[in-house]
N, C-alpha and C. Protein backbone atom coordinates (compact mmCIF):
# COMPACT_ATOMS: atom_id res chain seq x y z
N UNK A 1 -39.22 -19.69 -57.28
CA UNK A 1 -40.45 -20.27 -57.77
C UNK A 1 -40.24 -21.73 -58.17
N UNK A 2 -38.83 -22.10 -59.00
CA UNK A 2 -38.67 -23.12 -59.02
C UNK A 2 -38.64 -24.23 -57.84
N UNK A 3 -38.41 -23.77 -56.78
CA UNK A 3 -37.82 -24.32 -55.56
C UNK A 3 -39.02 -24.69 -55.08
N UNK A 4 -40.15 -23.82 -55.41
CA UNK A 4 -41.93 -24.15 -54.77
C UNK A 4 -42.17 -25.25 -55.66
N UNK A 5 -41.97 -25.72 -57.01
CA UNK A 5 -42.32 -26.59 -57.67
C UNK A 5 -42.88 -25.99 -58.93
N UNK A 6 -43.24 -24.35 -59.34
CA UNK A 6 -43.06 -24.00 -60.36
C UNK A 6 -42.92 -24.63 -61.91
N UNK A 7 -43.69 -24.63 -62.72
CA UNK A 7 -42.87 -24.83 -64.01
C UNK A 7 -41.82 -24.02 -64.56
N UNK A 8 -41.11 -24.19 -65.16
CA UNK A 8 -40.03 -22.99 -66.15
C UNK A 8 -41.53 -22.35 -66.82
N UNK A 9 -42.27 -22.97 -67.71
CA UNK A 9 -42.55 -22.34 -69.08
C UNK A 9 -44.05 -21.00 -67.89
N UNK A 10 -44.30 -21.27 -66.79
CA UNK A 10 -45.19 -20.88 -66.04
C UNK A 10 -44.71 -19.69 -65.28
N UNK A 11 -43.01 -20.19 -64.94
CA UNK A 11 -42.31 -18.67 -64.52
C UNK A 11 -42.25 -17.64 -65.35
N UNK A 12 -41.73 -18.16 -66.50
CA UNK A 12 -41.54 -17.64 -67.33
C UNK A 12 -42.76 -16.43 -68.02
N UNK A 13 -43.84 -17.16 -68.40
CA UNK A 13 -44.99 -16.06 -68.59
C UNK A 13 -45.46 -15.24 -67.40
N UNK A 14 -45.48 -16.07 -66.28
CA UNK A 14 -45.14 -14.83 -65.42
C UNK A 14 -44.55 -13.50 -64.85
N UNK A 15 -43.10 -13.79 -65.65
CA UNK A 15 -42.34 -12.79 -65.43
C UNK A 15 -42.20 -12.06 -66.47
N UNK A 16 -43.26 -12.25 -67.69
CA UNK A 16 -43.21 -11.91 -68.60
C UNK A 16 -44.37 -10.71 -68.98
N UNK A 17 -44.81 -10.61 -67.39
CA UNK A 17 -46.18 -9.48 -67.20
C UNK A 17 -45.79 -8.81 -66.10
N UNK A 18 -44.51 -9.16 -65.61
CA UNK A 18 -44.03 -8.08 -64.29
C UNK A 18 -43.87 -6.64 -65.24
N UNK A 19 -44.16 -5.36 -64.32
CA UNK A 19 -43.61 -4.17 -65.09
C UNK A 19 -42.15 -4.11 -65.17
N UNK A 20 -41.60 -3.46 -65.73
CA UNK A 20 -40.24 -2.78 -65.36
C UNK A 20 -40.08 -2.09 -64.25
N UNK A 21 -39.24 -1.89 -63.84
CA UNK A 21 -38.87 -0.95 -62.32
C UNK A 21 -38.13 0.31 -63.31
N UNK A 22 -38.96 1.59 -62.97
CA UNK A 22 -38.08 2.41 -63.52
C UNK A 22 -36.82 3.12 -62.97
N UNK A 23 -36.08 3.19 -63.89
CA UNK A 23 -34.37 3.67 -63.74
C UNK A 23 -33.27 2.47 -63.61
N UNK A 24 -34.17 1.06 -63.38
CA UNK A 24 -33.47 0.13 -63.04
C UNK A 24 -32.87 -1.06 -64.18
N UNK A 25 -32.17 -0.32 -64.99
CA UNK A 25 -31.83 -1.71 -65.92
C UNK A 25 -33.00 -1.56 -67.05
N UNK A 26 -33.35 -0.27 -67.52
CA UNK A 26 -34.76 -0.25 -68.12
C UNK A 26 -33.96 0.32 -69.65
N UNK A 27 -34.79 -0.97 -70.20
CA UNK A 27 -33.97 -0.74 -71.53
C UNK A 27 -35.22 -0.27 -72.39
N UNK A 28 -35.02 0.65 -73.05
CA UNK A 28 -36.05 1.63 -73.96
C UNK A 28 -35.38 1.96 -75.38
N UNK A 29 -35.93 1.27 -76.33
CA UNK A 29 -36.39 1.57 -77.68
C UNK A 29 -36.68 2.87 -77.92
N UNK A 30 -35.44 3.90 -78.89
CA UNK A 30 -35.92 5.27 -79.11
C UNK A 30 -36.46 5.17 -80.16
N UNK A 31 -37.33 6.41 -80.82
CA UNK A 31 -37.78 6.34 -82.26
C UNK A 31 -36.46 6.78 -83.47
N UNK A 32 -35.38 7.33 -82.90
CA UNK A 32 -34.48 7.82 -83.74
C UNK A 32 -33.69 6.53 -84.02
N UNK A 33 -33.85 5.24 -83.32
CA UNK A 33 -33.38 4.18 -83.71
C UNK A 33 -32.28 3.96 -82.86
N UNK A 34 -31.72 4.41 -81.92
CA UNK A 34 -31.09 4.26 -80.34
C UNK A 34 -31.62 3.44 -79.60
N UNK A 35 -30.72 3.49 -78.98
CA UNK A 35 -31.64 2.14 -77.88
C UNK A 35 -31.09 2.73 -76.19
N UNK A 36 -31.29 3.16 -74.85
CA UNK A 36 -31.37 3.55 -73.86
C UNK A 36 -31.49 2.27 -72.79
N UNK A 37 -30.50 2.35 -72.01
CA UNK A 37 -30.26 1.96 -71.35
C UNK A 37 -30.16 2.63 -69.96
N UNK A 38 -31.62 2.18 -69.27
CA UNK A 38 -31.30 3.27 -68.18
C UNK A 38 -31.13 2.51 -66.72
N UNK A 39 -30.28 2.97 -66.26
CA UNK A 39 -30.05 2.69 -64.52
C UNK A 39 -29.27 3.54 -63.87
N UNK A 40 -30.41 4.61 -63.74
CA UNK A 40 -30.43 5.74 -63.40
C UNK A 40 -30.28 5.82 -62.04
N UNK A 41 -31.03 4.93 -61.23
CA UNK A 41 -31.54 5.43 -60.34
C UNK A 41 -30.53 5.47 -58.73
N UNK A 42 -29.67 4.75 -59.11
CA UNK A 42 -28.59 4.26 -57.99
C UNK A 42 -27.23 2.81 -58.98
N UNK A 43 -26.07 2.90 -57.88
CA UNK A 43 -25.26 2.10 -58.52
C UNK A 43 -24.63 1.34 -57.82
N UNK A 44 -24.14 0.39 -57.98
CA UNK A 44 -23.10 -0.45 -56.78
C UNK A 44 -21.98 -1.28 -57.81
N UNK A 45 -20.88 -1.81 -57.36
CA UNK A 45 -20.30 -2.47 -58.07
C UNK A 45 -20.74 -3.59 -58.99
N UNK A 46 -21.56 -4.47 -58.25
CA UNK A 46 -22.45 -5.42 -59.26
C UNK A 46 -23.36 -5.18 -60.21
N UNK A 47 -23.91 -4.05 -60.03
CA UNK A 47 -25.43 -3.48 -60.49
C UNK A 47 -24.46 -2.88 -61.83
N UNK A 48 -23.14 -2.41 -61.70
CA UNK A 48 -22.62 -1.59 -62.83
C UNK A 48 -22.12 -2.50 -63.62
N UNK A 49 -21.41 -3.65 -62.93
CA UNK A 49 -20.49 -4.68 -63.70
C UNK A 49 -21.89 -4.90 -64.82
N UNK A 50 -22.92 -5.43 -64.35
CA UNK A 50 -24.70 -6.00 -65.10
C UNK A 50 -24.58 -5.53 -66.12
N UNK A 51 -24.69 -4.08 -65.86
CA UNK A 51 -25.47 -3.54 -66.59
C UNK A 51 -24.28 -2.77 -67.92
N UNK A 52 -22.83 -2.93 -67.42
CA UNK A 52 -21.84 -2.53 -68.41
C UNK A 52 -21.63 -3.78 -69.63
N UNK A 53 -22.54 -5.19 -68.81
CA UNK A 53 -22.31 -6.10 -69.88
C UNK A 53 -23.82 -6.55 -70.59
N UNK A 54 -24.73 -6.21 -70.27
CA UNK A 54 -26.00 -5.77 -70.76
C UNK A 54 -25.83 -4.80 -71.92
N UNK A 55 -25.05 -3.66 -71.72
CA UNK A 55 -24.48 -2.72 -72.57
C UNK A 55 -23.56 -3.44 -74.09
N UNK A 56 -22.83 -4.02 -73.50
CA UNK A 56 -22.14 -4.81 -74.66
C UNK A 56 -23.02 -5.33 -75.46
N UNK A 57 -23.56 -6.36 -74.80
CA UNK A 57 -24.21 -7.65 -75.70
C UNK A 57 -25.59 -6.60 -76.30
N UNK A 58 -26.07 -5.96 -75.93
CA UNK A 58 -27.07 -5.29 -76.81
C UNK A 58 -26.15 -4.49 -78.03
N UNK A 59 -25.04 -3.78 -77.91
CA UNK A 59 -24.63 -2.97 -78.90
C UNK A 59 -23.73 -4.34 -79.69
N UNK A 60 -23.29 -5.30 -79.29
CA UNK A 60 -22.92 -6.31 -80.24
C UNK A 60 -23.80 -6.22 -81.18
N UNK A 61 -24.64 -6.84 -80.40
CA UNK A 61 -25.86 -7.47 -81.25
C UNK A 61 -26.52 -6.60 -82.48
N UNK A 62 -26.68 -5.45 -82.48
CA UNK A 62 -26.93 -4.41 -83.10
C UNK A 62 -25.83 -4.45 -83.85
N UNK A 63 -24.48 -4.24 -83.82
CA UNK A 63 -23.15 -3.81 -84.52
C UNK A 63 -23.53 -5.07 -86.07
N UNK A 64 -23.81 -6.56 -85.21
CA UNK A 64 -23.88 -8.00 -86.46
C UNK A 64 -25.29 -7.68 -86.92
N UNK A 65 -26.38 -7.01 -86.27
CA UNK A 65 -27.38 -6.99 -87.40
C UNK A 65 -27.40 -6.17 -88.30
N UNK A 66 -27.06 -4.69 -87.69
CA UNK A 66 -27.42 -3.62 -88.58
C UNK A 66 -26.33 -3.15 -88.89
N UNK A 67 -25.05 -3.26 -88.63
CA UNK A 67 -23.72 -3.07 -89.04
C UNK A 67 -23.24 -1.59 -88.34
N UNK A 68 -24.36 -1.31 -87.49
CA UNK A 68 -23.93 -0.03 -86.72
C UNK A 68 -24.04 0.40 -85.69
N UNK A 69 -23.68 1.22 -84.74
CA UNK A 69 -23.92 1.36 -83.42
C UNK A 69 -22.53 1.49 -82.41
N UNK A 70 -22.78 2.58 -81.18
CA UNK A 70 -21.55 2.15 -80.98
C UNK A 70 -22.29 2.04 -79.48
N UNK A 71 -21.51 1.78 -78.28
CA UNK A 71 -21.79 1.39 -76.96
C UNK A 71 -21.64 2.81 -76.22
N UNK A 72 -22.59 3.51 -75.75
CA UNK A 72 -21.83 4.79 -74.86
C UNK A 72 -22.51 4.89 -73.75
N UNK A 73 -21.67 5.11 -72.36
CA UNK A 73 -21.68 5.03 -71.03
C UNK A 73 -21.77 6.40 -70.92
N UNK A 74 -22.85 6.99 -69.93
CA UNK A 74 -22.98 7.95 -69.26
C UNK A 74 -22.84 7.77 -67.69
N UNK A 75 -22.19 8.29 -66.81
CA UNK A 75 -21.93 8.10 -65.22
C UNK A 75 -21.08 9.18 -64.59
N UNK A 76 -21.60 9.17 -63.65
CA UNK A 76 -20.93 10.03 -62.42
C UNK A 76 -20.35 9.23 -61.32
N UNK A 77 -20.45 7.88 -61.95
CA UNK A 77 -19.40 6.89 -60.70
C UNK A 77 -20.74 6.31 -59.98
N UNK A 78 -20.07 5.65 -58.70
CA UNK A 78 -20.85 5.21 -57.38
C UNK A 78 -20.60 6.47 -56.33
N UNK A 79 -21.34 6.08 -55.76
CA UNK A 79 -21.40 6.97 -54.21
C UNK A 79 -21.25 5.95 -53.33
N UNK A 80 -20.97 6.35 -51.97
CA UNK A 80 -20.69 5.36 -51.07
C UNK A 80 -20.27 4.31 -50.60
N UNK A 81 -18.80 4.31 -51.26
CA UNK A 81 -18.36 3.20 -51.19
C UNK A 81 -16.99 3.00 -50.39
N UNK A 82 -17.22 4.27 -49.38
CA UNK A 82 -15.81 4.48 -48.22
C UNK A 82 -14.60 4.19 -48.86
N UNK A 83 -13.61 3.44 -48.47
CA UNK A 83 -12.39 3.75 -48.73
C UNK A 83 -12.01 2.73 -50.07
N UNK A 84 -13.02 2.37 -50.64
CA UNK A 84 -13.29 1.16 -51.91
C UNK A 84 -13.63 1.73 -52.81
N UNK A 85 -13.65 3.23 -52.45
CA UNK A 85 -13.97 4.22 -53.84
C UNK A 85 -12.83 4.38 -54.99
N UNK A 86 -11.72 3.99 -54.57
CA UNK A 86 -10.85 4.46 -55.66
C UNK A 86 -10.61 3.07 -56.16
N UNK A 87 -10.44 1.87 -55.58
CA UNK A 87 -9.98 0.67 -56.45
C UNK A 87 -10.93 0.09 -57.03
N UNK A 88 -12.90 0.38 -56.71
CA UNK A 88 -13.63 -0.37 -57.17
C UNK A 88 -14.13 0.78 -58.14
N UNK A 89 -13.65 2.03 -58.42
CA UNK A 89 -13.84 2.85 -59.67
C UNK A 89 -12.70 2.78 -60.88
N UNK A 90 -11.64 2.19 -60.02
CA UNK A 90 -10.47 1.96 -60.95
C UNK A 90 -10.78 0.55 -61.79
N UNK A 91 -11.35 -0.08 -61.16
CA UNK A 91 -11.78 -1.67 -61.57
C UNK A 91 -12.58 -1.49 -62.63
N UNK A 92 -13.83 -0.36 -62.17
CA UNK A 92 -15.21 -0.37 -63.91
C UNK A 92 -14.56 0.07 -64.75
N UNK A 93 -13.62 1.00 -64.49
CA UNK A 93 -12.95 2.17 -65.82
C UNK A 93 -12.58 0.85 -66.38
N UNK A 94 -11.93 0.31 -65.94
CA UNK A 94 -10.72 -0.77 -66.78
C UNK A 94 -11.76 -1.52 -67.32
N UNK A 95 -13.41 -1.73 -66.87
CA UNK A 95 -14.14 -2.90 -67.53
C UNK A 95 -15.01 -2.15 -68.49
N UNK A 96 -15.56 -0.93 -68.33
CA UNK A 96 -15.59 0.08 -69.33
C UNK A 96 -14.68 0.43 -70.92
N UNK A 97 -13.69 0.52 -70.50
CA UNK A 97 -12.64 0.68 -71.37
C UNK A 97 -12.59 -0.46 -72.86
N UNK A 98 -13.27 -1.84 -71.73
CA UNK A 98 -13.37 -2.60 -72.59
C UNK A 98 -14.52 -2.98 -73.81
N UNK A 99 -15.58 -2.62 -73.11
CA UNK A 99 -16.69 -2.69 -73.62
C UNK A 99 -17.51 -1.10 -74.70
N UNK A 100 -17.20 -0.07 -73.88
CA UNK A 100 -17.46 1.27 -74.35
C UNK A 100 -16.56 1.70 -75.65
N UNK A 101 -17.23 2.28 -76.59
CA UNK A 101 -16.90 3.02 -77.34
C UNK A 101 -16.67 4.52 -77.30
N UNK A 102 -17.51 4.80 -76.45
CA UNK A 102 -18.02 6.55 -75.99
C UNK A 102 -18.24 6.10 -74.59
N UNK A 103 -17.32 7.08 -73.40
CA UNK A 103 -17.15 7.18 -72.09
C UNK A 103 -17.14 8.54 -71.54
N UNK A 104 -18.81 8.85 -71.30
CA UNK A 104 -19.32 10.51 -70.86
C UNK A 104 -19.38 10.48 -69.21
N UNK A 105 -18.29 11.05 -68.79
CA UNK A 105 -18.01 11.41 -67.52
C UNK A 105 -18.51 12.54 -66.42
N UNK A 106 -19.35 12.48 -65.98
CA UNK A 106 -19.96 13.82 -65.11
C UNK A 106 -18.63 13.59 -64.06
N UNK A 107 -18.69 14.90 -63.93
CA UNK A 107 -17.46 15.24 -62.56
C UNK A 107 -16.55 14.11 -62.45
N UNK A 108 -15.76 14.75 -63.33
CA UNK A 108 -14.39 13.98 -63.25
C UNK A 108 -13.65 13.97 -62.34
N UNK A 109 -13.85 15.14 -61.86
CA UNK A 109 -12.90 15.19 -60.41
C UNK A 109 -13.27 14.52 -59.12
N UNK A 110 -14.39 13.80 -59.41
CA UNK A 110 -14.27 12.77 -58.01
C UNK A 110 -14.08 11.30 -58.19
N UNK A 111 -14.32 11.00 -59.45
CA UNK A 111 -13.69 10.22 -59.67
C UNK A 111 -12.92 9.54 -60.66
N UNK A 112 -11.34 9.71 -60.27
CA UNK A 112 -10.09 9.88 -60.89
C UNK A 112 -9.53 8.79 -61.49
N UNK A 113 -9.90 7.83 -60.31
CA UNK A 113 -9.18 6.64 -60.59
C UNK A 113 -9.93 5.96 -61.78
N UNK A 114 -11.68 5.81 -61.77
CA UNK A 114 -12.53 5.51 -62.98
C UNK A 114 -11.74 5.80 -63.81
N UNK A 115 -11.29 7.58 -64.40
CA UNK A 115 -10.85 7.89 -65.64
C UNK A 115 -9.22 6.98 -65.80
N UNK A 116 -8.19 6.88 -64.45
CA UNK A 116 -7.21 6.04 -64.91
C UNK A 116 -7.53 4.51 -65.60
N UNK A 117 -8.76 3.90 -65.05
CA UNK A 117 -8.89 2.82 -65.57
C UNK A 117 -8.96 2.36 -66.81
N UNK A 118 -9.83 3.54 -67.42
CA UNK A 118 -10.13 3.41 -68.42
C UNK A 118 -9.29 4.00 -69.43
N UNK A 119 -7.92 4.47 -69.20
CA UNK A 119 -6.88 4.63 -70.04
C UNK A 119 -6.20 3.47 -70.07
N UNK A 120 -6.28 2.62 -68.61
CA UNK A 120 -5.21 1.91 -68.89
C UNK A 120 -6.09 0.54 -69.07
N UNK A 121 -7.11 0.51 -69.70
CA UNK A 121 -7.80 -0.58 -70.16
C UNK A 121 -7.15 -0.88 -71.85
N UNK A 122 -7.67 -2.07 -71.97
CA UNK A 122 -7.80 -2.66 -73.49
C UNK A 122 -7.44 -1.61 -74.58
N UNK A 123 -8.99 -1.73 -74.43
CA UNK A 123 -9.34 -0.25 -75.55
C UNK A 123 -9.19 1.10 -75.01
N UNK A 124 -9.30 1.92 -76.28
CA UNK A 124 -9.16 3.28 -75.65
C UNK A 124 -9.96 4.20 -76.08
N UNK A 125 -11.76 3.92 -75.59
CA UNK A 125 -12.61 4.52 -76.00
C UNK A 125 -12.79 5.75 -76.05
N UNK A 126 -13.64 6.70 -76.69
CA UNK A 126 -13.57 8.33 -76.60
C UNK A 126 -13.69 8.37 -75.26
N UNK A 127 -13.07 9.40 -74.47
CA UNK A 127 -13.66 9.83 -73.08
C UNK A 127 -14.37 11.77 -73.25
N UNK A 128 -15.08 11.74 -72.52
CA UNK A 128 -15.31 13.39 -72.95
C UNK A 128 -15.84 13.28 -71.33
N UNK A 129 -15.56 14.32 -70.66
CA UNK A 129 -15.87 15.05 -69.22
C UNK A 129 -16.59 16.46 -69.58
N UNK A 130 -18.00 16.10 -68.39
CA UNK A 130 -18.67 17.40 -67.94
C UNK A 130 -18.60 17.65 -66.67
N UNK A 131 -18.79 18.59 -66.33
CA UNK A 131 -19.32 19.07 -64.90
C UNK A 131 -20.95 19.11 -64.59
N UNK A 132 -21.62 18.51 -65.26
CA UNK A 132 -22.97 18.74 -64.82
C UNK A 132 -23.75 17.14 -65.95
N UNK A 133 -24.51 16.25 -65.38
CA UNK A 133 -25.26 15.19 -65.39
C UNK A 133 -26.34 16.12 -67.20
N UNK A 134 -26.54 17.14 -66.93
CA UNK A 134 -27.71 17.80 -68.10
C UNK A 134 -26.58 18.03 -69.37
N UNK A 135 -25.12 18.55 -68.90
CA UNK A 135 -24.54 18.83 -70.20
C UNK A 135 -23.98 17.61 -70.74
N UNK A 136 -23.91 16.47 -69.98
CA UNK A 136 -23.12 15.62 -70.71
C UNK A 136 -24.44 14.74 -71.60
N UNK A 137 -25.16 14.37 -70.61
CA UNK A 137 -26.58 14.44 -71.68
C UNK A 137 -26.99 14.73 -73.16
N UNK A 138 -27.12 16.07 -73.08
CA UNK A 138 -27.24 17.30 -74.41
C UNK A 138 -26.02 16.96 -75.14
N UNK A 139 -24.68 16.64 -74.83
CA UNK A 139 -23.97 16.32 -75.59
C UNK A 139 -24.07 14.94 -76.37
N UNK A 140 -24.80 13.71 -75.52
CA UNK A 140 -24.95 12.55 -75.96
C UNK A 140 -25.99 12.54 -77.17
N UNK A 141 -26.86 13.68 -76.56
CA UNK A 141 -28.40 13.83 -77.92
C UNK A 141 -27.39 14.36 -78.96
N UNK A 142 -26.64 15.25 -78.64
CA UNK A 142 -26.05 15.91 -79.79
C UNK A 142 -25.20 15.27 -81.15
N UNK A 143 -24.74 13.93 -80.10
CA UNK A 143 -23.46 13.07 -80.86
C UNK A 143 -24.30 11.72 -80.99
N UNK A 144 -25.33 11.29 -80.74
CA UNK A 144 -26.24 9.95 -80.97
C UNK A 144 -26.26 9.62 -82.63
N UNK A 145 -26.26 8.14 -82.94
CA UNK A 145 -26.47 8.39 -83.67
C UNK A 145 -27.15 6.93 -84.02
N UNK A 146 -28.17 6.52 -85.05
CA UNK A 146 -28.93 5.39 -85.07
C UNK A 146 -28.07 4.13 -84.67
N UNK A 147 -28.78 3.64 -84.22
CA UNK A 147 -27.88 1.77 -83.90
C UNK A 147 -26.92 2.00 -82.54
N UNK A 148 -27.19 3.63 -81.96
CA UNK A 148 -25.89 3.36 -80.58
C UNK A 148 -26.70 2.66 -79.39
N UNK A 149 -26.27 2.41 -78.78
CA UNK A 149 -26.59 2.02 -77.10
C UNK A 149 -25.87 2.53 -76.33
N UNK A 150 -27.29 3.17 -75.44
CA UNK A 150 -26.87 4.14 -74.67
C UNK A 150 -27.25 4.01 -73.16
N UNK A 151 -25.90 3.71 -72.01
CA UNK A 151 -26.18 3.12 -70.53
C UNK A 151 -26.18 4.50 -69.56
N UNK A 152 -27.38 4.82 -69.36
CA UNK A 152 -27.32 6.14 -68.41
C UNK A 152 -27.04 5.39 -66.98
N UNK A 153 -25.84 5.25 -66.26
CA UNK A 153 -25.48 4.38 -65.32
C UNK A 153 -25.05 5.44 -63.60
N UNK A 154 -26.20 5.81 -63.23
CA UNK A 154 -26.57 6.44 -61.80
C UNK A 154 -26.55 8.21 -62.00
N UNK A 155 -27.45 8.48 -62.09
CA UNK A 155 -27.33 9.86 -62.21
C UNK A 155 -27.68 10.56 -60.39
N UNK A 156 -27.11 9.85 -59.45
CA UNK A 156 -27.54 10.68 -57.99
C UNK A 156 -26.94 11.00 -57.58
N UNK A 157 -25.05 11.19 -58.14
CA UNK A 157 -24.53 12.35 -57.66
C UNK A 157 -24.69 13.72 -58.07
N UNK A 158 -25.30 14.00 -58.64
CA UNK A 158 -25.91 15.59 -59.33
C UNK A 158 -26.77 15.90 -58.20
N UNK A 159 -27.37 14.96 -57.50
CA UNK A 159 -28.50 15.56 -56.58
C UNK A 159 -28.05 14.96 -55.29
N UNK A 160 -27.21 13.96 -54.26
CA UNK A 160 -26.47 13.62 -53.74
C UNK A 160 -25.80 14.46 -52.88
N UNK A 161 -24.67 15.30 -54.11
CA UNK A 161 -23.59 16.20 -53.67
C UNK A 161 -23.98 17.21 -53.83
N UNK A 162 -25.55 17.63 -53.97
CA UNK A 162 -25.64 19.44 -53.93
C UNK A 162 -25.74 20.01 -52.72
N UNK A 163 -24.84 21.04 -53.09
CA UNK A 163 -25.05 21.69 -51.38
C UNK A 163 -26.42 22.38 -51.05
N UNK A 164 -26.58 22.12 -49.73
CA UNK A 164 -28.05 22.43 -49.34
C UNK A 164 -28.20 23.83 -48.82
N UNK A 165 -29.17 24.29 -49.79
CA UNK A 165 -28.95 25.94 -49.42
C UNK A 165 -30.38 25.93 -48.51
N UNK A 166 -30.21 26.95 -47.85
CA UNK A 166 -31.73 27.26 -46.81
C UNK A 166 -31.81 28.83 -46.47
């Protein structure tokens, strides 16, 4: 828009009446005083790097105002990423590790290298593994607590990898 000749202050209110895209980077205000972070809907290496540092700077920010909160990642990894699956899951763990406080893992067993990363990162945030996208969930409602931020980061291997019955 700038490039058409655009003002800033003209983009700006403009983009300031676009909707949200839902699942995409959609950050939602709970009433329990949480804050949701959703990008649900699909994942790629960039889209996760975004949105793992979107994750930070909101739970910073929260940690210096309200003195509380912690950062927690929900994911089942990427899909499709051929033979770049193990070094570009080994890469978020390690950038995870850094930023996360709480690291909720659906199906750990596909991706392994994520969980090495994130041991052998910085920090050494809680990790807790489910087998199912709904229990690790129910566990996050269970363990939430005011001031966290919370990155639901691709939930489409639950529906992806189900086998197709007929």
């Amino acid at each position: 828009a700038m490039s058409l000749g655009m003002e800033a202050k003209d983009i700006k209110a403009a983009l300031a009446r676009v909707p949200q895209i839902r699942h995409r980077l959609e950050v939602k205000a709970s009433s329990d005083g949480t804050m949701i972070i959703d990008d649900a809907f699909n994942s790629n290496p960039p889209g996760f790097r975004s949105a793992l540092h979107v994750l930070g700077v909101l739970a910073h920010d929260l940690k210096e105002n309200k003195g509380a909160g912690r950062a927690i990642l929900i994911t089942p990894g990427m899909v499709e990423l051929g033979e770049a699956h193990s070094e570009v899951h080994r890469t978020i763990g390690a950038l995870a590790s850094e930023i996360c406080d709480i690291v909720v893992v659906v199906k750990s067993e596909r991706i392994p290298t994520f969980i090495e990363g994130i041991k052998a990162g910085k920090k050494q945030p809680i990790l807790k593994t489910f087998d199912t996208f709904a229990d690790a969930q129910k566990w996050v409602i269970d363990q939430k607590k005011e001031g966290d931020v919370i990155l639901i980061e691709n939930d489409l291997p639950d529906i992806y990898e189900q086998v197709l019955k007929i």
